[in-house]
N, C-alpha and C. Protein backbone atom coordinates (compact mmCIF):
# COMPACT_ATOMS: atom_id res chain seq x y z
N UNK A 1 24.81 21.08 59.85
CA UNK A 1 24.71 19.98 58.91
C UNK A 1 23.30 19.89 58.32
N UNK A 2 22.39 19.62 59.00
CA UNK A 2 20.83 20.25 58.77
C UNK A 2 20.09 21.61 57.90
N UNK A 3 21.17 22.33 57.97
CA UNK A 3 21.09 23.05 56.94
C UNK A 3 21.85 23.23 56.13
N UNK A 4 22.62 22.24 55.80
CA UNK A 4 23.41 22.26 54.41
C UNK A 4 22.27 21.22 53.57
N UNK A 5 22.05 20.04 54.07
CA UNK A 5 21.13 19.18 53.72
C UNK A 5 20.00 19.65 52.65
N UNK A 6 19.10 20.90 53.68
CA UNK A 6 18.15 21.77 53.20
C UNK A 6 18.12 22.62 52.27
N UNK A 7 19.35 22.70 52.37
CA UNK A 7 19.95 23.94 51.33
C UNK A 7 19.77 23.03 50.08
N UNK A 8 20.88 22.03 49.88
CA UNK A 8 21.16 21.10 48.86
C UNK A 8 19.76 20.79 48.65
N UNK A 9 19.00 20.54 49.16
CA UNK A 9 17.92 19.73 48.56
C UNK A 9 16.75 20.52 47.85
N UNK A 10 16.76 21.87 48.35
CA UNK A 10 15.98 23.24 48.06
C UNK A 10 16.76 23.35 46.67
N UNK A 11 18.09 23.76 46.16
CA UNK A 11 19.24 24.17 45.11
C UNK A 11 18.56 23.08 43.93
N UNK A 12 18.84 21.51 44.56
CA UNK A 12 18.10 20.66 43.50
C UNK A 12 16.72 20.57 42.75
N UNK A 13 15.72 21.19 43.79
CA UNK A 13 14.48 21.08 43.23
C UNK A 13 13.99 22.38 42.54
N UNK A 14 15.20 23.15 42.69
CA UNK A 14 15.20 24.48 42.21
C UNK A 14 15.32 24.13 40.50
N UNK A 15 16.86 23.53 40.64
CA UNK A 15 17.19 23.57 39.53
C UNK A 15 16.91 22.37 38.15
N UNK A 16 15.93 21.50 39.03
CA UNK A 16 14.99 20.72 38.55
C UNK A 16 14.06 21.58 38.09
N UNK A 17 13.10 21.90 38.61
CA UNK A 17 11.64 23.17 38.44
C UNK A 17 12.37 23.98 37.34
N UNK A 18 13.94 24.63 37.29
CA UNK A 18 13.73 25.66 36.55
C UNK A 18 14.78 24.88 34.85
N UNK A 19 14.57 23.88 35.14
CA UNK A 19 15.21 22.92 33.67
C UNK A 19 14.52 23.56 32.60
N UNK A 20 14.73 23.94 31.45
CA UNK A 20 13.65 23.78 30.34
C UNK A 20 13.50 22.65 29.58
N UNK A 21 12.12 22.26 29.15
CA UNK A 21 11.80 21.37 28.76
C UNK A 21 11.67 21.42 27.26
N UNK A 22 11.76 21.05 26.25
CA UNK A 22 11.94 20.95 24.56
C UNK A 22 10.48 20.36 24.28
N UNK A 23 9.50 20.98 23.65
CA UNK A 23 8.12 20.59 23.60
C UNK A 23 8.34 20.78 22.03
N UNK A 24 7.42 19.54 21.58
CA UNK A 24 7.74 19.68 19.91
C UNK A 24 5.93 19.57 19.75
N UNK A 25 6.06 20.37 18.34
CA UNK A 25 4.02 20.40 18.26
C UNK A 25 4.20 19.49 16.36
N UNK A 26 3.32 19.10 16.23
CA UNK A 26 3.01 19.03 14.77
C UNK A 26 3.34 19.76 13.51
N UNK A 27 2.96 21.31 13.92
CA UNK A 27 3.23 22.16 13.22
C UNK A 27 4.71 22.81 13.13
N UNK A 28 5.27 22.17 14.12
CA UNK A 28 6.55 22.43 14.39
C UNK A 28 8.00 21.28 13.23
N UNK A 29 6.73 20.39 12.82
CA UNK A 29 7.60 19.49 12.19
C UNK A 29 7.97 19.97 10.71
N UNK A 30 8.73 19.98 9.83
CA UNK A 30 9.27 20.14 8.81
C UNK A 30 9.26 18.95 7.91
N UNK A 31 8.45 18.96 6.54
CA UNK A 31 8.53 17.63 5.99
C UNK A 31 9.74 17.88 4.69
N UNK A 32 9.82 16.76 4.62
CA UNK A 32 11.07 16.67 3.31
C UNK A 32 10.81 17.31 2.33
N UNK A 33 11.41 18.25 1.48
CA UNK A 33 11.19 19.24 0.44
C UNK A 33 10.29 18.43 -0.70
N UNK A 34 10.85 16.96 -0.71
CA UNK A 34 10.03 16.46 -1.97
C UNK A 34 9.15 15.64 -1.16
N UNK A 35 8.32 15.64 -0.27
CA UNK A 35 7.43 14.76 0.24
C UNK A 35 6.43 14.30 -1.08
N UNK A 36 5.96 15.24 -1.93
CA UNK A 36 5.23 15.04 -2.60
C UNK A 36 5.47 13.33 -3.65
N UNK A 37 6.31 13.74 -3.96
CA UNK A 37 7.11 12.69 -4.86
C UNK A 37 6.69 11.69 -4.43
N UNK A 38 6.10 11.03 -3.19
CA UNK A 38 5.92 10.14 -2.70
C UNK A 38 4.50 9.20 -3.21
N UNK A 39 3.52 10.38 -3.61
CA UNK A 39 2.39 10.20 -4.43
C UNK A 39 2.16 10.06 -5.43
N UNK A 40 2.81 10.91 -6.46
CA UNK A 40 3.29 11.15 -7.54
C UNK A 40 3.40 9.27 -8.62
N UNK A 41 2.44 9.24 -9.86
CA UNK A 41 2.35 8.30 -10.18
C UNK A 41 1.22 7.52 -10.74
N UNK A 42 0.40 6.60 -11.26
CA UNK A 42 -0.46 5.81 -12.09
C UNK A 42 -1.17 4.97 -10.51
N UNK A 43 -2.39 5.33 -10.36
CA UNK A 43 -3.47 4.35 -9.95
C UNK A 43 -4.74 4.44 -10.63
N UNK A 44 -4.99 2.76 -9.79
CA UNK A 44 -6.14 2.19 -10.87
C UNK A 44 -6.79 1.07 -10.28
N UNK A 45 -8.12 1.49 -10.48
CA UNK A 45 -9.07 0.38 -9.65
C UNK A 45 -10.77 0.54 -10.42
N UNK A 46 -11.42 0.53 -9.18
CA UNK A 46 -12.71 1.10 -9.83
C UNK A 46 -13.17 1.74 -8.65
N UNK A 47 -14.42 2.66 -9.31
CA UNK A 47 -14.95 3.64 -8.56
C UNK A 47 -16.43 3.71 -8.55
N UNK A 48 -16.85 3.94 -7.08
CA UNK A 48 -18.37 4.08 -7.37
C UNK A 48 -18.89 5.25 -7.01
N UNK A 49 -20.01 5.47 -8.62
CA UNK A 49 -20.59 6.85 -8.65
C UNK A 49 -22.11 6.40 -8.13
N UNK A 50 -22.36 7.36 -7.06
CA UNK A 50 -23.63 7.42 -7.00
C UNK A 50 -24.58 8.59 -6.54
N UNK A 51 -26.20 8.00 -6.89
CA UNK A 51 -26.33 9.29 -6.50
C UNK A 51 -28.07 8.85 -5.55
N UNK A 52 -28.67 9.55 -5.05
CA UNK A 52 -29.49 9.42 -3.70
C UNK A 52 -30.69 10.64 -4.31
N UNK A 53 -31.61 10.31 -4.00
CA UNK A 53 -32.99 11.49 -5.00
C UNK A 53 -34.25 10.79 -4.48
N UNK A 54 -35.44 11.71 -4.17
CA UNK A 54 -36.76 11.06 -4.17
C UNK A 54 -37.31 10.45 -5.28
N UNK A 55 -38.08 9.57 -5.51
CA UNK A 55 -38.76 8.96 -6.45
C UNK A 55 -39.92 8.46 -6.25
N UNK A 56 -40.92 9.17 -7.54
CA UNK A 56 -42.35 8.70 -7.26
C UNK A 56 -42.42 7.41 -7.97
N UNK A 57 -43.72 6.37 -7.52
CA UNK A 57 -43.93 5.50 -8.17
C UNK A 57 -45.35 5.42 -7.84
N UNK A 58 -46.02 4.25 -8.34
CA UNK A 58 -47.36 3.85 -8.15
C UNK A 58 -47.97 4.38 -6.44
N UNK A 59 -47.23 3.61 -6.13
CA UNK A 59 -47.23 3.87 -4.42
C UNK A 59 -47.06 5.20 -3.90
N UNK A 60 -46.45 6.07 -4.29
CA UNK A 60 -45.87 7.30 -3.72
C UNK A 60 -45.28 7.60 -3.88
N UNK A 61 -44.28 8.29 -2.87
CA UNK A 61 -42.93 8.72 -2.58
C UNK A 61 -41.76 7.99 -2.15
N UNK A 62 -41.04 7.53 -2.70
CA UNK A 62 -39.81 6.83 -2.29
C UNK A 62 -37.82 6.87 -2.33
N UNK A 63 -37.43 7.26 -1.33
CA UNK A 63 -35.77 7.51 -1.62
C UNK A 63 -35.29 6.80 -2.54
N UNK A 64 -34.39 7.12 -3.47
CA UNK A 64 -34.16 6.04 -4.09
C UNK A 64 -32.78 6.26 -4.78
N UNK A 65 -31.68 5.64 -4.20
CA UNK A 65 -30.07 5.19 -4.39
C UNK A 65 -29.56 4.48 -5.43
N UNK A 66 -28.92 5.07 -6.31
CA UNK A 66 -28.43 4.36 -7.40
C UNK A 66 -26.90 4.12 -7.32
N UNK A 67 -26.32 2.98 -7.77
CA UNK A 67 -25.21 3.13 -7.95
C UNK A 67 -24.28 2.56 -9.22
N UNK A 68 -23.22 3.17 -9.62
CA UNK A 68 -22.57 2.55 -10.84
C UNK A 68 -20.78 2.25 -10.67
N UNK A 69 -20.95 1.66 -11.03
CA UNK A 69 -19.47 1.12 -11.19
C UNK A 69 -18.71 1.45 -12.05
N UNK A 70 -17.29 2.27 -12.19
CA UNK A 70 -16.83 2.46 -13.06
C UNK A 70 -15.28 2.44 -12.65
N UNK A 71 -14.40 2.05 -14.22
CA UNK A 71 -12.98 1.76 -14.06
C UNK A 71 -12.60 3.35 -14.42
N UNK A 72 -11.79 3.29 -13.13
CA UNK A 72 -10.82 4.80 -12.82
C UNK A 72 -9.31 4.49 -12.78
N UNK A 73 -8.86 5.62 -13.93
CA UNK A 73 -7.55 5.58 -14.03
C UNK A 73 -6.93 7.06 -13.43
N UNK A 74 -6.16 6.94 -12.15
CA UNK A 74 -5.48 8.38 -12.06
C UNK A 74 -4.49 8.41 -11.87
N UNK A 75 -3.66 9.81 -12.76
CA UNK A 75 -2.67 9.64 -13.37
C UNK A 75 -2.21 11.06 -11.74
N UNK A 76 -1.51 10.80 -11.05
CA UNK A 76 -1.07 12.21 -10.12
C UNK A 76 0.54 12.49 -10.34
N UNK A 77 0.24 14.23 -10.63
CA UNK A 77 1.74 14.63 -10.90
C UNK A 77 1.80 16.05 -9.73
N UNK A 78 3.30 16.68 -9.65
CA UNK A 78 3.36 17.43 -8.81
C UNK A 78 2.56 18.76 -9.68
N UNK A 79 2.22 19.63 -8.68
CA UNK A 79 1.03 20.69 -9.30
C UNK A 79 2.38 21.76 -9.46
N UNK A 80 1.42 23.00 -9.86
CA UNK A 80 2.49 24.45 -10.38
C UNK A 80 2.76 24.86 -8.81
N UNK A 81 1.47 24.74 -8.08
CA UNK A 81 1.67 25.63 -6.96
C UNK A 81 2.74 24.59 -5.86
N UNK A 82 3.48 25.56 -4.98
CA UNK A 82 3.50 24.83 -3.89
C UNK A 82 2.95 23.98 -2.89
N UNK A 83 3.21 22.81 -2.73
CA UNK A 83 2.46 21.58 -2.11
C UNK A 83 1.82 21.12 -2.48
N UNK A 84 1.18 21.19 -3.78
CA UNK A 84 0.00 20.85 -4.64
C UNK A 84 0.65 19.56 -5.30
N UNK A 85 -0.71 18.34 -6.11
CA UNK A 85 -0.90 17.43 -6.80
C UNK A 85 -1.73 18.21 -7.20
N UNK A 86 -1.72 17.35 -9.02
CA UNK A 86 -3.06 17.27 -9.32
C UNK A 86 -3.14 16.40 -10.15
N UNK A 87 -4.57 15.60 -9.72
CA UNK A 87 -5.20 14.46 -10.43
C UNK A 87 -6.00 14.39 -11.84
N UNK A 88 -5.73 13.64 -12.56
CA UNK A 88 -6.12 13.48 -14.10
C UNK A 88 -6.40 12.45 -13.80
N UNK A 89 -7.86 12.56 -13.94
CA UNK A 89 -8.73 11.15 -13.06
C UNK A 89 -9.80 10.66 -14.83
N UNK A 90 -9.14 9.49 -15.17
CA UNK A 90 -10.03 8.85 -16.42
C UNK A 90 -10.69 7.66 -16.27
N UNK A 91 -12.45 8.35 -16.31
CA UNK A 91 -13.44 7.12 -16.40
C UNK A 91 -13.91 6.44 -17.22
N UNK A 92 -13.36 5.22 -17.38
CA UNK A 92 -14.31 4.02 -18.30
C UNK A 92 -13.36 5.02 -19.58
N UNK A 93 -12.03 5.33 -19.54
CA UNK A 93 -11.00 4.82 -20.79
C UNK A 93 -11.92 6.46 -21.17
N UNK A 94 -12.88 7.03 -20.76
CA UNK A 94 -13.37 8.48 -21.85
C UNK A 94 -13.17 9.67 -21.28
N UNK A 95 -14.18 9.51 -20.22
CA UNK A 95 -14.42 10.90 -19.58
C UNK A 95 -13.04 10.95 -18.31
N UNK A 96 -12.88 12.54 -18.76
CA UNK A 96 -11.80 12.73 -17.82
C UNK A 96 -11.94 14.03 -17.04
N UNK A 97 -11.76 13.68 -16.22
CA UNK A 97 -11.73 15.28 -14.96
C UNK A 97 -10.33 15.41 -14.00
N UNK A 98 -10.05 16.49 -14.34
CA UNK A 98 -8.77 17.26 -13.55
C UNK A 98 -8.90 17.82 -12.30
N UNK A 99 -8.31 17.12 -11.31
CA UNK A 99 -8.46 18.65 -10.05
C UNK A 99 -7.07 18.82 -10.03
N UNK A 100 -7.18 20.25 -10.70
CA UNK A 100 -5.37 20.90 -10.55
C UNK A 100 -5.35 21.69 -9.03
N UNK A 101 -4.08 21.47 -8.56
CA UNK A 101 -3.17 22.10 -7.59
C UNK A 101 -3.70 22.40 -6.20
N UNK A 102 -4.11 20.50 -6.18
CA UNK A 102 -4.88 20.07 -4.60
C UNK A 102 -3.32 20.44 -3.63
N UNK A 103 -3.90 21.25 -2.71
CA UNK A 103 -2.64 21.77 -1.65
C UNK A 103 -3.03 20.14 -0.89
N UNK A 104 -1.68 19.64 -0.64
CA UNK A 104 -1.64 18.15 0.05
C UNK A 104 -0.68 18.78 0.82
N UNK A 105 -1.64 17.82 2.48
CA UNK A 105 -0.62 18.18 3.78
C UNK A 105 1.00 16.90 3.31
N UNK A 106 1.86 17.39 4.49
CA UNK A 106 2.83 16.20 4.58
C UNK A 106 2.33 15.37 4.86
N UNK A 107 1.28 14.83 5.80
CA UNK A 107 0.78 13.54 6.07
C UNK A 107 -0.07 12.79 5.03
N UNK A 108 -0.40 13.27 3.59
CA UNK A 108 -0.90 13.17 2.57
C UNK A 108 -2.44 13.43 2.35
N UNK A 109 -2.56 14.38 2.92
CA UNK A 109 -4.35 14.55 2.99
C UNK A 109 -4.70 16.01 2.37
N UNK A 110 -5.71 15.71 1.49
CA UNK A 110 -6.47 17.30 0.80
C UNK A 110 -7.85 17.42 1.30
N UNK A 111 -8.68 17.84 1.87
CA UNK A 111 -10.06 18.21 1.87
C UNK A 111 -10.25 19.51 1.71
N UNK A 112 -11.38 19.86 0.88
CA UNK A 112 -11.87 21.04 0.21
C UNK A 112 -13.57 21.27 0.31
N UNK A 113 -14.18 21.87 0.73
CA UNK A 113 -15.59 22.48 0.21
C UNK A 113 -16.01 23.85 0.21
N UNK A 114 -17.31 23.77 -0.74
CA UNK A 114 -17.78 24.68 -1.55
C UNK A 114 -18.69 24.88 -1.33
N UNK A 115 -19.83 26.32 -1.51
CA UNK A 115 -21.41 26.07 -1.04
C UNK A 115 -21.75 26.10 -0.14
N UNK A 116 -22.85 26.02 -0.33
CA UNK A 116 -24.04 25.82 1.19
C UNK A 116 -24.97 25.63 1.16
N UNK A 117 -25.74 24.53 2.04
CA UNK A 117 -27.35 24.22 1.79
C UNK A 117 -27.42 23.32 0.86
N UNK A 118 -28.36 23.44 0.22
CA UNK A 118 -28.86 22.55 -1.70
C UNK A 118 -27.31 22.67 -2.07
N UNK A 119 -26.57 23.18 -1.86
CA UNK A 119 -25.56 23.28 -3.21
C UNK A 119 -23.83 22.98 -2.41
N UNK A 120 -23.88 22.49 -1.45
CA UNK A 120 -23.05 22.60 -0.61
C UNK A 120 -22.12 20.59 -1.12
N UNK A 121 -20.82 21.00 -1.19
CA UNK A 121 -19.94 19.82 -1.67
C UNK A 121 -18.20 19.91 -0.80
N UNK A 122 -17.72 18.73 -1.36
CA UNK A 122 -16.63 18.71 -0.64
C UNK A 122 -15.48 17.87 -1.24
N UNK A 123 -14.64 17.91 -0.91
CA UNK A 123 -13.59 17.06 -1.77
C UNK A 123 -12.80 16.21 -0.86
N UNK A 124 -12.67 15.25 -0.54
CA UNK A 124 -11.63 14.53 0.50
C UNK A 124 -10.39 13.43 -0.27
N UNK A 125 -9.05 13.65 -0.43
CA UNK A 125 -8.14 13.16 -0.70
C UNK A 125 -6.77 12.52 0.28
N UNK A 126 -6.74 11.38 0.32
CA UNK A 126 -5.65 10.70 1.10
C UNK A 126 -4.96 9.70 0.36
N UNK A 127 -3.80 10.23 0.70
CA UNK A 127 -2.71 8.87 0.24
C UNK A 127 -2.36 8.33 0.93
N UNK A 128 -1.64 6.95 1.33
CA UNK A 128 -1.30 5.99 1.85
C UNK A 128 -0.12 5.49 0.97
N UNK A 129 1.03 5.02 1.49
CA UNK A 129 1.73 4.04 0.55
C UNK A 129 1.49 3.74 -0.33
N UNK A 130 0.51 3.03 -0.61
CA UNK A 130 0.72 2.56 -1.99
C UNK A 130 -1.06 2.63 -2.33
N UNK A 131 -1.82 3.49 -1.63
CA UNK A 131 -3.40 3.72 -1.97
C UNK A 131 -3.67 5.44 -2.27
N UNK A 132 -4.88 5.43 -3.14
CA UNK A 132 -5.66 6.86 -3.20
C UNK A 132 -6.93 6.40 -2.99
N UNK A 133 -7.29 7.52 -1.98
CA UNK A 133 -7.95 7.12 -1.37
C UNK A 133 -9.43 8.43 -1.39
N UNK A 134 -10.07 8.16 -2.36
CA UNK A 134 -11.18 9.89 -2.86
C UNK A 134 -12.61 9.44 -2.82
N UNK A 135 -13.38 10.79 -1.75
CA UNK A 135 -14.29 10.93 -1.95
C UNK A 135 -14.99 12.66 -2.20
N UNK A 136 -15.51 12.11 -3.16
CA UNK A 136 -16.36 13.70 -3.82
C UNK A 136 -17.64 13.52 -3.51
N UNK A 137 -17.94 14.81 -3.14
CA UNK A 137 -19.60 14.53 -2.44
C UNK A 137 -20.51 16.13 -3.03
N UNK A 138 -21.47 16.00 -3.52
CA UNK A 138 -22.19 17.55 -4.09
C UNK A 138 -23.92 16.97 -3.95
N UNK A 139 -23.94 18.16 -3.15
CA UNK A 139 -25.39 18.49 -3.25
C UNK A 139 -26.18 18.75 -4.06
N UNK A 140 -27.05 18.26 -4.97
CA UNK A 140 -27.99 18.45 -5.95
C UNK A 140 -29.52 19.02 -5.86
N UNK A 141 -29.61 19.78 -4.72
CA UNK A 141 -30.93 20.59 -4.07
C UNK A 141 -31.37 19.67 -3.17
N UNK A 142 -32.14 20.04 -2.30
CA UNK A 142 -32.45 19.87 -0.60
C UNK A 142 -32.18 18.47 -0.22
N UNK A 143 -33.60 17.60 -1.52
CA UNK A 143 -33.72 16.31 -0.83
C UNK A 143 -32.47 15.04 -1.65
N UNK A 144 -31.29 15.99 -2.83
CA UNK A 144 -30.68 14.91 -3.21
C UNK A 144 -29.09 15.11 -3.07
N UNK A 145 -28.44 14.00 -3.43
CA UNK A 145 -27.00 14.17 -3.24
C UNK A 145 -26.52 13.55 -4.22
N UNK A 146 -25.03 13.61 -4.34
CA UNK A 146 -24.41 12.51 -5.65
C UNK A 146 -22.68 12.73 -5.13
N UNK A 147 -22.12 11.57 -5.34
CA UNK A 147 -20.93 10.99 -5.16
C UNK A 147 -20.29 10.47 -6.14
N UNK A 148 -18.97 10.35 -5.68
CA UNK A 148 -17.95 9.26 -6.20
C UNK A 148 -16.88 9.01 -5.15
N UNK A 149 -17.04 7.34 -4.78
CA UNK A 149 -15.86 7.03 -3.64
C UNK A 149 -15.02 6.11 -4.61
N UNK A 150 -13.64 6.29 -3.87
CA UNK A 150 -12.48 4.77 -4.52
C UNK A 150 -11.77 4.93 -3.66
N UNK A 151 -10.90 3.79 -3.49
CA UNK A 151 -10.07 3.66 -3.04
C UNK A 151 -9.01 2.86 -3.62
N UNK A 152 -7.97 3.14 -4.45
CA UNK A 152 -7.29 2.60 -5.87
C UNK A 152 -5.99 2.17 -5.13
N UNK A 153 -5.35 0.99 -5.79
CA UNK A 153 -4.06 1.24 -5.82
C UNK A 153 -3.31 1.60 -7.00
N UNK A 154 -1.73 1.74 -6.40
CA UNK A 154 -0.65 2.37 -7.08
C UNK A 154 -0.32 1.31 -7.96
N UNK A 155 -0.42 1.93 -8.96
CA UNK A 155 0.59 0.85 -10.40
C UNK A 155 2.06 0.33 -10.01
């Protein structure tokens, strides 16, 4: 009887230990063919450009941060390439700049950079429900930098 017990209880933890288990990863997930669509659409807010540089004055040497305010209109449609947007971003109703065929994850995020050193930049893009959410960042030689952050909503 004692060793039927042993037996049975050895058979169970056997066939416990040798179960397989179903492990799912991130990359393992599959997003909806049109995830994109989800972005796709008119935002509009304002945006601030700035930019960071030494400056002499009477006194010397001094850092010196500027910043401007400007109304941003972006228009995002699906890009040519696969997984891609691209933004038709219009400042202050004139100036307009395109970034065509930003590869966007399923979770809605683009980051990109370029360069190195003095000349080194980057691109960061997130969507949210109903936000865009961009910052552009470029190096202008050693001691300066220049930006544009927003964070807009959806029309």
């Amino acid at each position: 009887m004692k060793t039927k017990l042993i037996f049975s209880l050895y058979m169970c933890v056997m066939l416990a230990a040798c179960r397989e288990v179903e492990v799912f990863y991130l990359s393992d997930l599959q997003p909806d063919a049109d995830y994109l669509s989800n972005w796709t659409g008119a935002y509009e807010g304002i945006s601030d450009h700035w930019r960071a540089a030494p400056s002499q004055n009477d006194t010397g040497w001094t850092f010196l941060e500027t910043h401007e305010d400007k109304a941003v209109l972006v228009n995002v449609q699906q890009g040519t390439l696969d997984s891609c947007l691209t933004l038709t971003i219009t400042y202050n109703q004139s100036t307009v700049v395109t970034n065509e065929n930003l590869k966007i994850s399923f979770l809605g995020t683009h980051y990109s950079s370029w360069g190195g050193g003095s000349g080194a930049g980057s691109l960061s893009v997130t969507f949210t429900d109903d936000s865009l959410h961009y910052h552009y960042f470029q190096k202008c030689g050693i001691p300066c930098s220049s930006g544009i952050d927003f964070k807009i909503r959806k029309n």
